[in-house]
PDB file of N, CA and C in Angstrom:
ATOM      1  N   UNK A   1     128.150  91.924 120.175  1.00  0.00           N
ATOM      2  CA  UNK A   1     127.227  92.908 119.662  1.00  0.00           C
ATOM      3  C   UNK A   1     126.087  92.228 118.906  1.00  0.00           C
ATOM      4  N   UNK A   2     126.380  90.978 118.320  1.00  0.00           N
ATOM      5  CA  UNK A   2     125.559  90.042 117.379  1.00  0.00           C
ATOM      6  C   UNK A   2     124.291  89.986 118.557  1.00  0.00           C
ATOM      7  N   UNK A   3     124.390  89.257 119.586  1.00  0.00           N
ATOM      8  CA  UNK A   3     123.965  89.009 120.201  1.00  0.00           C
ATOM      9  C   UNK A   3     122.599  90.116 121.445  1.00  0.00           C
ATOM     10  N   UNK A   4     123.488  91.215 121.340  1.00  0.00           N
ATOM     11  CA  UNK A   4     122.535  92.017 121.706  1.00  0.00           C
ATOM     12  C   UNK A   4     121.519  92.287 120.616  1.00  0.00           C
ATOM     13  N   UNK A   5     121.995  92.596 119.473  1.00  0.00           N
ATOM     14  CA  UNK A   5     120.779  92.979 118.171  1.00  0.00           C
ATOM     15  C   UNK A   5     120.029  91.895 118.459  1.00  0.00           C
ATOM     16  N   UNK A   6     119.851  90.730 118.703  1.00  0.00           N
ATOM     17  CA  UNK A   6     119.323  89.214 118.647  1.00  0.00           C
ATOM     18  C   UNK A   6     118.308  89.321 119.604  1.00  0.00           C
ATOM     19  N   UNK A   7     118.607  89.825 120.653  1.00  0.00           N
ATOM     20  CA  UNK A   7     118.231  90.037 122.007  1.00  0.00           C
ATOM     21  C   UNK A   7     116.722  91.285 121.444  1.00  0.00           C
ATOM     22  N   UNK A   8     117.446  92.445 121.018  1.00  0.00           N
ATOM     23  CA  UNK A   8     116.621  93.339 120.897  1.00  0.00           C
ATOM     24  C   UNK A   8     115.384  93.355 119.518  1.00  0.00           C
ATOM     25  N   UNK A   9     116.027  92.355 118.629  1.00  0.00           N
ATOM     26  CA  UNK A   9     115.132  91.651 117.662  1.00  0.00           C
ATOM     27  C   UNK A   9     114.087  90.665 118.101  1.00  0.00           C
ATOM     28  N   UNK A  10     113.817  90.226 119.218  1.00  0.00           N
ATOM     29  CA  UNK A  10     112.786  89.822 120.043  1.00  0.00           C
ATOM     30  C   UNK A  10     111.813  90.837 120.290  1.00  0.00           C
ATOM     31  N   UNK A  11     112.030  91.765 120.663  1.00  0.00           N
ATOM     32  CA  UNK A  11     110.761  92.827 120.674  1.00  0.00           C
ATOM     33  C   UNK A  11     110.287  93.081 119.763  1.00  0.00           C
ATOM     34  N   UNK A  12     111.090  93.007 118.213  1.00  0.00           N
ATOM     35  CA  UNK A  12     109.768  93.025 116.886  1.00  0.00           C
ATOM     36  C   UNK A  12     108.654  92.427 117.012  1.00  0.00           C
ATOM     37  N   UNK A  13     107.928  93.404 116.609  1.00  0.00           N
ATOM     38  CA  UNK A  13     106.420  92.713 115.813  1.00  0.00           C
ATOM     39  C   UNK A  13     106.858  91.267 114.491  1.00  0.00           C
ATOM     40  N   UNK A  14     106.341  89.939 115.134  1.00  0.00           N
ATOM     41  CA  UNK A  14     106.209  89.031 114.140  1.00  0.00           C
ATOM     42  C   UNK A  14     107.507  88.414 114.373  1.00  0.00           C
ATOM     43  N   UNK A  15     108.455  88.757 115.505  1.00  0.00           N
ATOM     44  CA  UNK A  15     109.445  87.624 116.354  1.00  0.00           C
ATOM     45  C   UNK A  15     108.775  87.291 117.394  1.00  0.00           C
ATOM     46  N   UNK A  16     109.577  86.190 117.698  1.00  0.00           N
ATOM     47  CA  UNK A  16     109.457  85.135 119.034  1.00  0.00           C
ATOM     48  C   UNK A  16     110.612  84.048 119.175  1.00  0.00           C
ATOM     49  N   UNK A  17     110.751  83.697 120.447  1.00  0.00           N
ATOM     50  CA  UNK A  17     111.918  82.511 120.161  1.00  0.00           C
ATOM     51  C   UNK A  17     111.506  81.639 119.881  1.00  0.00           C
ATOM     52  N   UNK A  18     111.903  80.546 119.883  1.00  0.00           N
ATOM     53  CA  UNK A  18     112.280  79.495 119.190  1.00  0.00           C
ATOM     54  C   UNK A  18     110.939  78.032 120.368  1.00  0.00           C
ATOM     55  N   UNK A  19     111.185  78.173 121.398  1.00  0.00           N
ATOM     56  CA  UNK A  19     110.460  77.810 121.868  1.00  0.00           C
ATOM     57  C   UNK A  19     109.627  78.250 122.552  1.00  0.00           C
ATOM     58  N   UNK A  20     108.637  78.672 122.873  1.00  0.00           N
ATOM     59  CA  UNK A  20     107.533  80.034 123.645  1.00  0.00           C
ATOM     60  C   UNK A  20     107.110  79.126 124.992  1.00  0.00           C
ATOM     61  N   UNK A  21     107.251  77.897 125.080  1.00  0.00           N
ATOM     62  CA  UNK A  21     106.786  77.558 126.024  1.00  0.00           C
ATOM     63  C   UNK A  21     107.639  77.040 127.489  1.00  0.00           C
ATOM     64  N   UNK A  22     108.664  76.931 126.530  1.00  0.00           N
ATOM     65  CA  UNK A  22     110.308  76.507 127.928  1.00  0.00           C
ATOM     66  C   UNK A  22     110.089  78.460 128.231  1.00  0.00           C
ATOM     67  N   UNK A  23     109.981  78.908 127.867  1.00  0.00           N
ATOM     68  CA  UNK A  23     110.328  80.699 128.057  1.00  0.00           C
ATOM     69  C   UNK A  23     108.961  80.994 128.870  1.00  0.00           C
ATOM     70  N   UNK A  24     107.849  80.510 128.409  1.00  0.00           N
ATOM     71  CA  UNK A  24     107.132  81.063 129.211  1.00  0.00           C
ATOM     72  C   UNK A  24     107.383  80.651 130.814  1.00  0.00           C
ATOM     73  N   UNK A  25     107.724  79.270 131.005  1.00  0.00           N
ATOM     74  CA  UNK A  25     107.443  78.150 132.158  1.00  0.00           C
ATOM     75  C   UNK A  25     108.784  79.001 132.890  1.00  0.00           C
ATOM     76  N   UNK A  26     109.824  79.122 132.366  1.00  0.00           N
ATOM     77  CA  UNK A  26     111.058  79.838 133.084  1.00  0.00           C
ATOM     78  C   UNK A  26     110.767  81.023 133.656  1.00  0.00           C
ATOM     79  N   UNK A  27     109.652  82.098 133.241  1.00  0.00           N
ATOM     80  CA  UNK A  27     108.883  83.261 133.192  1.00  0.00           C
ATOM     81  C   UNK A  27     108.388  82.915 134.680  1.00  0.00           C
ATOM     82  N   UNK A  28     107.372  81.980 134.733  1.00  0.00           N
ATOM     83  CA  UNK A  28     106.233  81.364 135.806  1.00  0.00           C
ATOM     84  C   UNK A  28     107.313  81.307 137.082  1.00  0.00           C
ATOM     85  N   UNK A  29     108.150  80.263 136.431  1.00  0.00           N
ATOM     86  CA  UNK A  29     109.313  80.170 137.596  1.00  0.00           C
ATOM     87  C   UNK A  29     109.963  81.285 138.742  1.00  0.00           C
ATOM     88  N   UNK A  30     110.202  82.079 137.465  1.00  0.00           N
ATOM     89  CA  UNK A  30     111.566  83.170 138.255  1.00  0.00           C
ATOM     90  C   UNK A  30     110.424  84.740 139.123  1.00  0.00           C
ATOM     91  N   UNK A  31     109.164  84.260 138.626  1.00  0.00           N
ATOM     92  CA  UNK A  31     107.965  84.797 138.960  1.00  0.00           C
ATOM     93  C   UNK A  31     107.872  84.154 140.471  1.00  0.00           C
ATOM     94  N   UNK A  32     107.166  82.773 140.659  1.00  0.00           N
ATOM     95  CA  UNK A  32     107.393  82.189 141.749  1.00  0.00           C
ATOM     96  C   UNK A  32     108.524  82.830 142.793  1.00  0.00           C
ATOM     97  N   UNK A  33     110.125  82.214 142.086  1.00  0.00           N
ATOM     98  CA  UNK A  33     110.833  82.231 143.209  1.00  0.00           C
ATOM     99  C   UNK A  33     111.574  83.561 143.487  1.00  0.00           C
ATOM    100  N   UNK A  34     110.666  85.009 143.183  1.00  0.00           N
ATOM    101  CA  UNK A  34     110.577  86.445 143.678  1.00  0.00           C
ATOM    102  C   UNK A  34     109.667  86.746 144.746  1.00  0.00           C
ATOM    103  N   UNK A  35     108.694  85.986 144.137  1.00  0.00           N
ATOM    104  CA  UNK A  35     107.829  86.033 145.477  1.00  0.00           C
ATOM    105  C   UNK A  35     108.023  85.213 147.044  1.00  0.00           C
ATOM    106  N   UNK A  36     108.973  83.925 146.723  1.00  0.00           N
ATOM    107  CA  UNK A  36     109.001  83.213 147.641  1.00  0.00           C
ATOM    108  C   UNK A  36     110.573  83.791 148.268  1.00  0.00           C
ATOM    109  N   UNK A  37     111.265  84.878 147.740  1.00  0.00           N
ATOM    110  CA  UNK A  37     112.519  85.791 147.891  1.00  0.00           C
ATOM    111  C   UNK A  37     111.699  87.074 149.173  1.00  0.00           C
ATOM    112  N   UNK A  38     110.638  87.884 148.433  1.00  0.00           N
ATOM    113  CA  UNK A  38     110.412  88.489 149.413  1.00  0.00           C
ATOM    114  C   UNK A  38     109.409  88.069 150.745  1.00  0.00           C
ATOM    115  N   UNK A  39     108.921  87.007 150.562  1.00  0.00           N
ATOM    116  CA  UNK A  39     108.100  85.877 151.513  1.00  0.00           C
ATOM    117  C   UNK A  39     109.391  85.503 152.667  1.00  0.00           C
ATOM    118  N   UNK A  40     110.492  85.491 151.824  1.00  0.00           N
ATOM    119  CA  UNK A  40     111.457  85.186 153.038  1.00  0.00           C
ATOM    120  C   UNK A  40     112.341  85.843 153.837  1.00  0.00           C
ATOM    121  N   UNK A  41     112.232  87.159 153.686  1.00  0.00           N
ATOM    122  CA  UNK A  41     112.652  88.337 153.948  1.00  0.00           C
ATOM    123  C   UNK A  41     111.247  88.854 154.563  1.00  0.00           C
ATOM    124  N   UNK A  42     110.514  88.829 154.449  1.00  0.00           N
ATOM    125  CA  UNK A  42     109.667  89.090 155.613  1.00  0.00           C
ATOM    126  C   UNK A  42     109.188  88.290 157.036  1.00  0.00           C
ATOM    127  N   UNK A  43     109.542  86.701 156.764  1.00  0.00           N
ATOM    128  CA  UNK A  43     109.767  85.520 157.549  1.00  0.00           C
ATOM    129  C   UNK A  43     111.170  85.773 158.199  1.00  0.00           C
ATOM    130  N   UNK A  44     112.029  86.065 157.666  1.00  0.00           N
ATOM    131  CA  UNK A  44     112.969  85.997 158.666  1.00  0.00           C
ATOM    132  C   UNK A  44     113.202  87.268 159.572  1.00  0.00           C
ATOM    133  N   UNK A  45     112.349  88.851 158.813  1.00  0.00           N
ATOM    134  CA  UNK A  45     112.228  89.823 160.095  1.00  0.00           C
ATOM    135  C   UNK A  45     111.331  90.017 161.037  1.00  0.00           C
ATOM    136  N   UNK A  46     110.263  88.495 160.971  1.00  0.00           N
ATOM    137  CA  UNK A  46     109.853  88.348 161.507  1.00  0.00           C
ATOM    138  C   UNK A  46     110.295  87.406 162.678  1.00  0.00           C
ATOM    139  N   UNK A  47     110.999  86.912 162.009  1.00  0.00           N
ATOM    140  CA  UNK A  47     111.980  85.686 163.422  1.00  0.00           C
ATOM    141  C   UNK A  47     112.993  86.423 164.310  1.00  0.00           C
ATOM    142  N   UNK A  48     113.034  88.160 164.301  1.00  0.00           N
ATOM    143  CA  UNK A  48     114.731  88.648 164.833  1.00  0.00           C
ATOM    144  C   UNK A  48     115.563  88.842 163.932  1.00  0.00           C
ATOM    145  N   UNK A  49     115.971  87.861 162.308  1.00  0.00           N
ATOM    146  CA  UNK A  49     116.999  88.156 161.528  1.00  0.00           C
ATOM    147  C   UNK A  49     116.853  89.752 161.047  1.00  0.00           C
ATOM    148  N   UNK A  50     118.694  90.318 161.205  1.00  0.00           N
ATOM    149  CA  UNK A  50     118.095  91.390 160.772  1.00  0.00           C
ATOM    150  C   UNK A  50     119.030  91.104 159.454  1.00  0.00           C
ATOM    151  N   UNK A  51     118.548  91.618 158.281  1.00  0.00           N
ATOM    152  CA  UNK A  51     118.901  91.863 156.808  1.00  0.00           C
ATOM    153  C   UNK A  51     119.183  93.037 156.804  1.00  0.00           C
ATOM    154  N   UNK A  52     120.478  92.870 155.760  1.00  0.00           N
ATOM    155  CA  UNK A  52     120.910  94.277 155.358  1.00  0.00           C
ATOM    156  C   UNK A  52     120.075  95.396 154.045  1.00  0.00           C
ATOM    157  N   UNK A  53     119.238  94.854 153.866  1.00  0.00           N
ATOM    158  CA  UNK A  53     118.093  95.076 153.103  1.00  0.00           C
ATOM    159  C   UNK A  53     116.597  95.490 154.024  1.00  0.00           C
ATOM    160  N   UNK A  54     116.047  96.422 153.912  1.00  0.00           N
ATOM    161  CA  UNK A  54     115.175  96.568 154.544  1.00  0.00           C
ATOM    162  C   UNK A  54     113.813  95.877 153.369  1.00  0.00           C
ATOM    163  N   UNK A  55     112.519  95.572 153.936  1.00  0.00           N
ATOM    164  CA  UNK A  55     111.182  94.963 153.592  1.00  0.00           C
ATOM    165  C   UNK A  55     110.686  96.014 152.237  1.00  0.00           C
ATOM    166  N   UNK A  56     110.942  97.362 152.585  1.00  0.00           N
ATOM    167  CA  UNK A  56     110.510  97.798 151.321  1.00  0.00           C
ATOM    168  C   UNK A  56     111.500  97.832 150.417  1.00  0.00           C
ATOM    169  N   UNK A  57     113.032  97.398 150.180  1.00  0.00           N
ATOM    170  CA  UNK A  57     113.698  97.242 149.263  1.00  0.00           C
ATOM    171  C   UNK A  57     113.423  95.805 148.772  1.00  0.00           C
ATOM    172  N   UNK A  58     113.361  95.574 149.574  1.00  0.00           N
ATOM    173  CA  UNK A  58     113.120  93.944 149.019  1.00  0.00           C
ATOM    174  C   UNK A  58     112.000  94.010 147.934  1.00  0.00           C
ATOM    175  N   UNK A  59     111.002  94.726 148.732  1.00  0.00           N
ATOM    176  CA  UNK A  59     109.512  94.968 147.326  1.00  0.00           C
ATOM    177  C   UNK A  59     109.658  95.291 146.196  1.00  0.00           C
ATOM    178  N   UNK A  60     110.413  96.649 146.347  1.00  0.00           N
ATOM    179  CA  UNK A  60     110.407  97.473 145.479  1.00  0.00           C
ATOM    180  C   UNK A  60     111.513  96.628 143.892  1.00  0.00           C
ATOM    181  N   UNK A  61     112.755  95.678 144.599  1.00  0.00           N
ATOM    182  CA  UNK A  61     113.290  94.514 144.233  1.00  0.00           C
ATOM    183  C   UNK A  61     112.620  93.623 143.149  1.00  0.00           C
ATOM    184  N   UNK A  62     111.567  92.864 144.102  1.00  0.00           N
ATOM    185  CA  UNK A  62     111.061  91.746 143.751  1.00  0.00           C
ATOM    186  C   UNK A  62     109.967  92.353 142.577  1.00  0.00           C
ATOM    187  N   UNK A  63     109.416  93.847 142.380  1.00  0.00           N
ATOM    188  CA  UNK A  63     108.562  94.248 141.698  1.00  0.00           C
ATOM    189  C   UNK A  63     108.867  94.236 140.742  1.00  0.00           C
ATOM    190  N   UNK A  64     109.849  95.320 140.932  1.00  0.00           N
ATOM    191  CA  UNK A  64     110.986  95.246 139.644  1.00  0.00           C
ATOM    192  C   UNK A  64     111.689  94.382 138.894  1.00  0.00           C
ATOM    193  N   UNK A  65     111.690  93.177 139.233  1.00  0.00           N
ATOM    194  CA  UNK A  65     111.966  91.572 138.067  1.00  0.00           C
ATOM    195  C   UNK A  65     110.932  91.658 138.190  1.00  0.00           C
ATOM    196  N   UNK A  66     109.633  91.505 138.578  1.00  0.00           N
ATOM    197  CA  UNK A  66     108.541  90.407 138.456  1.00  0.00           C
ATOM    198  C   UNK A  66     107.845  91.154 136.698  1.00  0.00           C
ATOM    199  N   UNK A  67     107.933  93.056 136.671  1.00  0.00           N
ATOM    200  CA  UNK A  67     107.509  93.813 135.971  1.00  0.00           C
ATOM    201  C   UNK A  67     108.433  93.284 134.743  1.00  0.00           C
ATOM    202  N   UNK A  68     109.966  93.177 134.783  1.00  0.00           N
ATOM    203  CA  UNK A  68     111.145  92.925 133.605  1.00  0.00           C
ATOM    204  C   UNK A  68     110.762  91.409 133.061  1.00  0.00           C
ATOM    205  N   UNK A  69     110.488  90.575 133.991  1.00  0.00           N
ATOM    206  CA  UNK A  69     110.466  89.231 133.045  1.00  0.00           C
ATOM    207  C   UNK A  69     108.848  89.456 132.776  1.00  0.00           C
ATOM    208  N   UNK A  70     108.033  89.685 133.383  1.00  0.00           N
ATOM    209  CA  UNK A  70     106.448  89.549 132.667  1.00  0.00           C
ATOM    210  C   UNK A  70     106.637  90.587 131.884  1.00  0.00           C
ATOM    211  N   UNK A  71     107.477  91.026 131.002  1.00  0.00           N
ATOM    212  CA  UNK A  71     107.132  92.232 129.666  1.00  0.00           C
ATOM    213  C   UNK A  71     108.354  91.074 128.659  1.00  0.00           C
ATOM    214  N   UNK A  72     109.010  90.655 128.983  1.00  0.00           N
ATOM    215  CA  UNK A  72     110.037  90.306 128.595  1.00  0.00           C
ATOM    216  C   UNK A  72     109.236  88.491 128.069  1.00  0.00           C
ATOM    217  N   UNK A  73     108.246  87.853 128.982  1.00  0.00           N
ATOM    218  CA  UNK A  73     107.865  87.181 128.629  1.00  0.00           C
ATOM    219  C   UNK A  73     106.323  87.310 127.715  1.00  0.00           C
ATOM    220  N   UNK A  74     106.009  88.434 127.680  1.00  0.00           N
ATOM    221  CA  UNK A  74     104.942  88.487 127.050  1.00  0.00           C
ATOM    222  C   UNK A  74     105.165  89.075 125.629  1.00  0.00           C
ATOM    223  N   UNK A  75     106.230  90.058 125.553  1.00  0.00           N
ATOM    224  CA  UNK A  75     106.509  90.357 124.237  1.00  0.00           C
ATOM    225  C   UNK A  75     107.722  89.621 123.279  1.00  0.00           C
ATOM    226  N   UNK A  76     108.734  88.619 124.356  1.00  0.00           N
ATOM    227  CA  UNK A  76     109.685  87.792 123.445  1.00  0.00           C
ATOM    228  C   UNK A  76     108.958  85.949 123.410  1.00  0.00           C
ATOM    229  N   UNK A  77     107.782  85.670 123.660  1.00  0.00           N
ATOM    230  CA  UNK A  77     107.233  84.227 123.613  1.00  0.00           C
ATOM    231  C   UNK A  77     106.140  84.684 122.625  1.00  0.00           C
ATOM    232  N   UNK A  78     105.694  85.775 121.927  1.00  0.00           N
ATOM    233  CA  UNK A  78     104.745  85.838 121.031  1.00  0.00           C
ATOM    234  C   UNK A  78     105.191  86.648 119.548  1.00  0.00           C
ATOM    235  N   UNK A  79     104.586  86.140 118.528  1.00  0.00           N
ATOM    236  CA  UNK A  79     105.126  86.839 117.256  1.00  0.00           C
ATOM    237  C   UNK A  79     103.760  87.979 116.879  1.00  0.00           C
ATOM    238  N   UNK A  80     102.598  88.142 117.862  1.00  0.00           N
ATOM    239  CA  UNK A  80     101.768  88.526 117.578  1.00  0.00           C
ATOM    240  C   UNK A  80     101.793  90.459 117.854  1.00  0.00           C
ATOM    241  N   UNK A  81     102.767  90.779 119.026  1.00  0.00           N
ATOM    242  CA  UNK A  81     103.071  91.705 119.548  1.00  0.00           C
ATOM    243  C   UNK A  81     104.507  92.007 119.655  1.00  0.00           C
ATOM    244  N   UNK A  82     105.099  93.267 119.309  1.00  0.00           N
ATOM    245  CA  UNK A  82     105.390  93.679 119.873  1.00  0.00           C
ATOM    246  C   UNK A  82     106.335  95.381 119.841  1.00  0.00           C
ATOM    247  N   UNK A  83     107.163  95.804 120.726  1.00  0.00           N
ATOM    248  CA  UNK A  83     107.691  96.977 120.868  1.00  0.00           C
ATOM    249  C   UNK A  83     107.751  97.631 119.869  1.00  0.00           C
ATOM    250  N   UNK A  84     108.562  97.269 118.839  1.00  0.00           N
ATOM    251  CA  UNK A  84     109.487  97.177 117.705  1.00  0.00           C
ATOM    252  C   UNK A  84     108.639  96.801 116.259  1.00  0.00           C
ATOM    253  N   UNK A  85     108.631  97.826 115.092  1.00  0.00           N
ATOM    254  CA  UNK A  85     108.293  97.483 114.015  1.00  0.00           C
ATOM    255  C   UNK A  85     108.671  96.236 113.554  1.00  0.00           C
ATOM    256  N   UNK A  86     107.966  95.635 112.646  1.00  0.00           N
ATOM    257  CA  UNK A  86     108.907  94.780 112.052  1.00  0.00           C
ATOM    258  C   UNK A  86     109.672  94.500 111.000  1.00  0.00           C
ATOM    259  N   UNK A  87     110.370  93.667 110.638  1.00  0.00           N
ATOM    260  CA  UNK A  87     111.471  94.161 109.878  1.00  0.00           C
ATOM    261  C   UNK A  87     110.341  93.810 108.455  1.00  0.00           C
ATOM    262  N   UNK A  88     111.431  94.867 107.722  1.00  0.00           N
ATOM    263  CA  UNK A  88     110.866  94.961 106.089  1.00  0.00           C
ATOM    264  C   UNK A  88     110.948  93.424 105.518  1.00  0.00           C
ATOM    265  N   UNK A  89     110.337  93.015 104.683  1.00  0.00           N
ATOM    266  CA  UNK A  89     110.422  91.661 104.090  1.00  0.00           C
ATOM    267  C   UNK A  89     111.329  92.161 102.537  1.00  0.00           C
ATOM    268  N   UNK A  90     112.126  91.284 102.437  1.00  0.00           N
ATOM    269  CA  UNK A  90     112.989  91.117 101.476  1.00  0.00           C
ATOM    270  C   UNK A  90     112.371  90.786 100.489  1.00  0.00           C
ATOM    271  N   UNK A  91     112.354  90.944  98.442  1.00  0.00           N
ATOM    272  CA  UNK A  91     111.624  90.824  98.091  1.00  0.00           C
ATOM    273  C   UNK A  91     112.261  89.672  96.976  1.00  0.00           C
ATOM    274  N   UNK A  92     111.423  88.723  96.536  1.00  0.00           N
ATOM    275  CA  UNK A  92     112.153  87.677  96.035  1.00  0.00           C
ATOM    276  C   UNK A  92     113.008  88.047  94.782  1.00  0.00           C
ATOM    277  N   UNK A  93     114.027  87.427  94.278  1.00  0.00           N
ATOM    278  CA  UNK A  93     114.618  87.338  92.901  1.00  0.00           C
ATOM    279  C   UNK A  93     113.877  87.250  91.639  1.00  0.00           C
ATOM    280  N   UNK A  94     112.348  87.068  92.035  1.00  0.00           N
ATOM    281  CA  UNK A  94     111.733  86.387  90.359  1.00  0.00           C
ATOM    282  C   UNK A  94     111.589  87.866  89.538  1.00  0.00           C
ATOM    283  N   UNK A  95     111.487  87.401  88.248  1.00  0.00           N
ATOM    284  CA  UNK A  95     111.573  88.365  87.636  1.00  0.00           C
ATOM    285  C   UNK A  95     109.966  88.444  87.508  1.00  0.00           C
ATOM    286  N   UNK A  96     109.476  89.667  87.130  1.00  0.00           N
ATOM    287  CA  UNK A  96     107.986  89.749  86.955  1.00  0.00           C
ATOM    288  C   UNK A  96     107.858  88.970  85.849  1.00  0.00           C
ATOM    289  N   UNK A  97     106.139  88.772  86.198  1.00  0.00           N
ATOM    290  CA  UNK A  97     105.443  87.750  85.344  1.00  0.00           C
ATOM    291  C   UNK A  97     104.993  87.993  83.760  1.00  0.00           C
ATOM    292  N   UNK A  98     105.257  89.155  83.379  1.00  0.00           N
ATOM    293  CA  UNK A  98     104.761  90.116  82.499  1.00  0.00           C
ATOM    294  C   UNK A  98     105.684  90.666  81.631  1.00  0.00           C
ATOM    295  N   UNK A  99     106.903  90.128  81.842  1.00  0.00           N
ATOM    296  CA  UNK A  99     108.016  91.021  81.335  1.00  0.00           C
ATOM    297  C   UNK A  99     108.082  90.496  79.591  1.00  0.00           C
ATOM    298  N   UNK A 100     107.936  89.469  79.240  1.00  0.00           N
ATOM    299  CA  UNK A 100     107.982  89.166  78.053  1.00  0.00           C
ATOM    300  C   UNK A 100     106.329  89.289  76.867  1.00  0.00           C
ATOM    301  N   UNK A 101     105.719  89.769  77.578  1.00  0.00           N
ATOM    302  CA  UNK A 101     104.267  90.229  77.068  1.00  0.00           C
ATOM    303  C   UNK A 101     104.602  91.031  76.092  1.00  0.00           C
ATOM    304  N   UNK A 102     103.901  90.826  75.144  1.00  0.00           N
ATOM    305  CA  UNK A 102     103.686  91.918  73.772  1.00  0.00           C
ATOM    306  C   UNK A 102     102.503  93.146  74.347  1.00  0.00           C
ATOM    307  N   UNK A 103     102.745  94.068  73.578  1.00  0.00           N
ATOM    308  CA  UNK A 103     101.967  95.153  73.728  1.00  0.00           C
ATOM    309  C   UNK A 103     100.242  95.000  73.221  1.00  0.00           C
ATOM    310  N   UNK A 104      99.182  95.798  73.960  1.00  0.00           N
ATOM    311  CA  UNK A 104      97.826  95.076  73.657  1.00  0.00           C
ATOM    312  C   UNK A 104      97.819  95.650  72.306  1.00  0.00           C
ATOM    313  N   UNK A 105      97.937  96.136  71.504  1.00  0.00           N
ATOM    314  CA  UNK A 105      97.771  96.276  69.640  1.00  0.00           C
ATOM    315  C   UNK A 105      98.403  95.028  69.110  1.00  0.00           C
ATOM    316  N   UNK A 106      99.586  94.662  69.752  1.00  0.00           N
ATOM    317  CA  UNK A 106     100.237  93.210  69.051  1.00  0.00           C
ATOM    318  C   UNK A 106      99.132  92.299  69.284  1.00  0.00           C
ATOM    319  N   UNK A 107      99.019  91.774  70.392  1.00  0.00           N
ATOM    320  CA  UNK A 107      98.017  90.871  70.708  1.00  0.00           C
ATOM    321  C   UNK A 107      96.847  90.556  70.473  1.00  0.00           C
ATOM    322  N   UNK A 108      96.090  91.651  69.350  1.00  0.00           N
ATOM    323  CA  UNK A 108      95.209  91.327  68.978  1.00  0.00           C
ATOM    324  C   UNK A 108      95.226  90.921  67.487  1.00  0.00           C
ATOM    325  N   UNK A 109      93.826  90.025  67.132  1.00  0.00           N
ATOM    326  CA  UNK A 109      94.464  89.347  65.680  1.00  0.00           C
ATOM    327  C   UNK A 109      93.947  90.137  65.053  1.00  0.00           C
ATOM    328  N   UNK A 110      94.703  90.184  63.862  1.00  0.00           N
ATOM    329  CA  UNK A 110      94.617  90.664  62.703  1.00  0.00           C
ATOM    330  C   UNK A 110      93.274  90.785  62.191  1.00  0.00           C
ATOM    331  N   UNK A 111      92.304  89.441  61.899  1.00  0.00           N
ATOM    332  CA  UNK A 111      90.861  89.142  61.580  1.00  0.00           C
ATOM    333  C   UNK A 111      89.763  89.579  62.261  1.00  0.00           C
ATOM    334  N   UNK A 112      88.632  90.050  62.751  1.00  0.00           N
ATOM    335  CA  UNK A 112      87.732  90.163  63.610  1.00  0.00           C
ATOM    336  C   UNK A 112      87.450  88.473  64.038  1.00  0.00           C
ATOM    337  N   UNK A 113      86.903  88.416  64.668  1.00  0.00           N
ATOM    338  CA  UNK A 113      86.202  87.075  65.243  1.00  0.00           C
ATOM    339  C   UNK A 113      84.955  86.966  64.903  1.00  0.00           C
ATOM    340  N   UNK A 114      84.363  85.847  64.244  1.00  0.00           N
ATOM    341  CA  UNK A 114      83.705  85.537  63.485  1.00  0.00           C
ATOM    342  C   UNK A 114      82.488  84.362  64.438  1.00  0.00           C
ATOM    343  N   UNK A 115      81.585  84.661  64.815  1.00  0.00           N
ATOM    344  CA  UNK A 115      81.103  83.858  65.943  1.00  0.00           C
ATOM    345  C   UNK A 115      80.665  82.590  64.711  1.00  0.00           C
ATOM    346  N   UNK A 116      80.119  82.930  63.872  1.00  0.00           N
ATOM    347  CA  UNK A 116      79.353  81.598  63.398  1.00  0.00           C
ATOM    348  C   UNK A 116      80.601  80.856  62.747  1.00  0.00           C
ATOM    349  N   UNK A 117      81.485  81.062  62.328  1.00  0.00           N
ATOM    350  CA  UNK A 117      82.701  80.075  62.091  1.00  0.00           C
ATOM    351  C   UNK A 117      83.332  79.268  63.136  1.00  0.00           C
ATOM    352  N   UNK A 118      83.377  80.038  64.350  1.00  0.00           N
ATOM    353  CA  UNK A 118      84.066  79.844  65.217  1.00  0.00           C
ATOM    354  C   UNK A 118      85.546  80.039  65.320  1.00  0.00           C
ATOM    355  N   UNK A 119      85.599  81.390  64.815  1.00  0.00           N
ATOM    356  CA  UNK A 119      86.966  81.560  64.718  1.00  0.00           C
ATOM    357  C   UNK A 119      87.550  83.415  64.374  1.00  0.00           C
TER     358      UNK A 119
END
């Protein structure tokens, strides 16, 4: 279950994996060898082979990954986009900067300020 949240935490806005560019090149790849899937299914009903798959399943096939990994590579290789809000930012432990401040009546002195003394 870890693993699916992990999965689906990629579609946030301001995730990405770890390496964007082995993911993209695997993307390019499995892109390629869909096209060279239905390239060969039309080569071989063109030679006599008959497939138990007809030419427009094969399309409709090869469309359908080519559409899943190009969304899949464009919104899990960038932190700039995507599906999914992103997650709330956690807010640090420090304590505010201000907390030990006196009130502005304390803080002022007692004396007026005196320009020609300097003080």
């Amino acid at each position: 279950m870890g693993k699916l949240l992990d999965l689906l935490d990629l579609f946030r806005k301001g995730a990405a994996v770890s390496e964007p560019a082995l993911w993209k090149n695997r993307s390019a790849l499995t892109l390629a060898l869909t096209a060279l899937i239905l390239t060969g299914c039309r080569v071989a009903g063109g030679f006599g082979y008959v497939l138990p798959i007809t030419e427009t399943d094969a399309a409709s096939i090869a469309t359908a990954i080519a559409v899943l990994v190009g969304l899949f590579s464009t919104y899990a290789t960038s932190d700039k986009v995507g599906l999914l809000h992103p997650k709330p930012v956690q807010p640090d432990g420090f304590p505010p900067l201000d907390s030990h401040q006196p009130a502005a009546a304390e803080r002022r002195p007692a004396e007026p300020f005196d320009a020609e003394r300097g003080s």
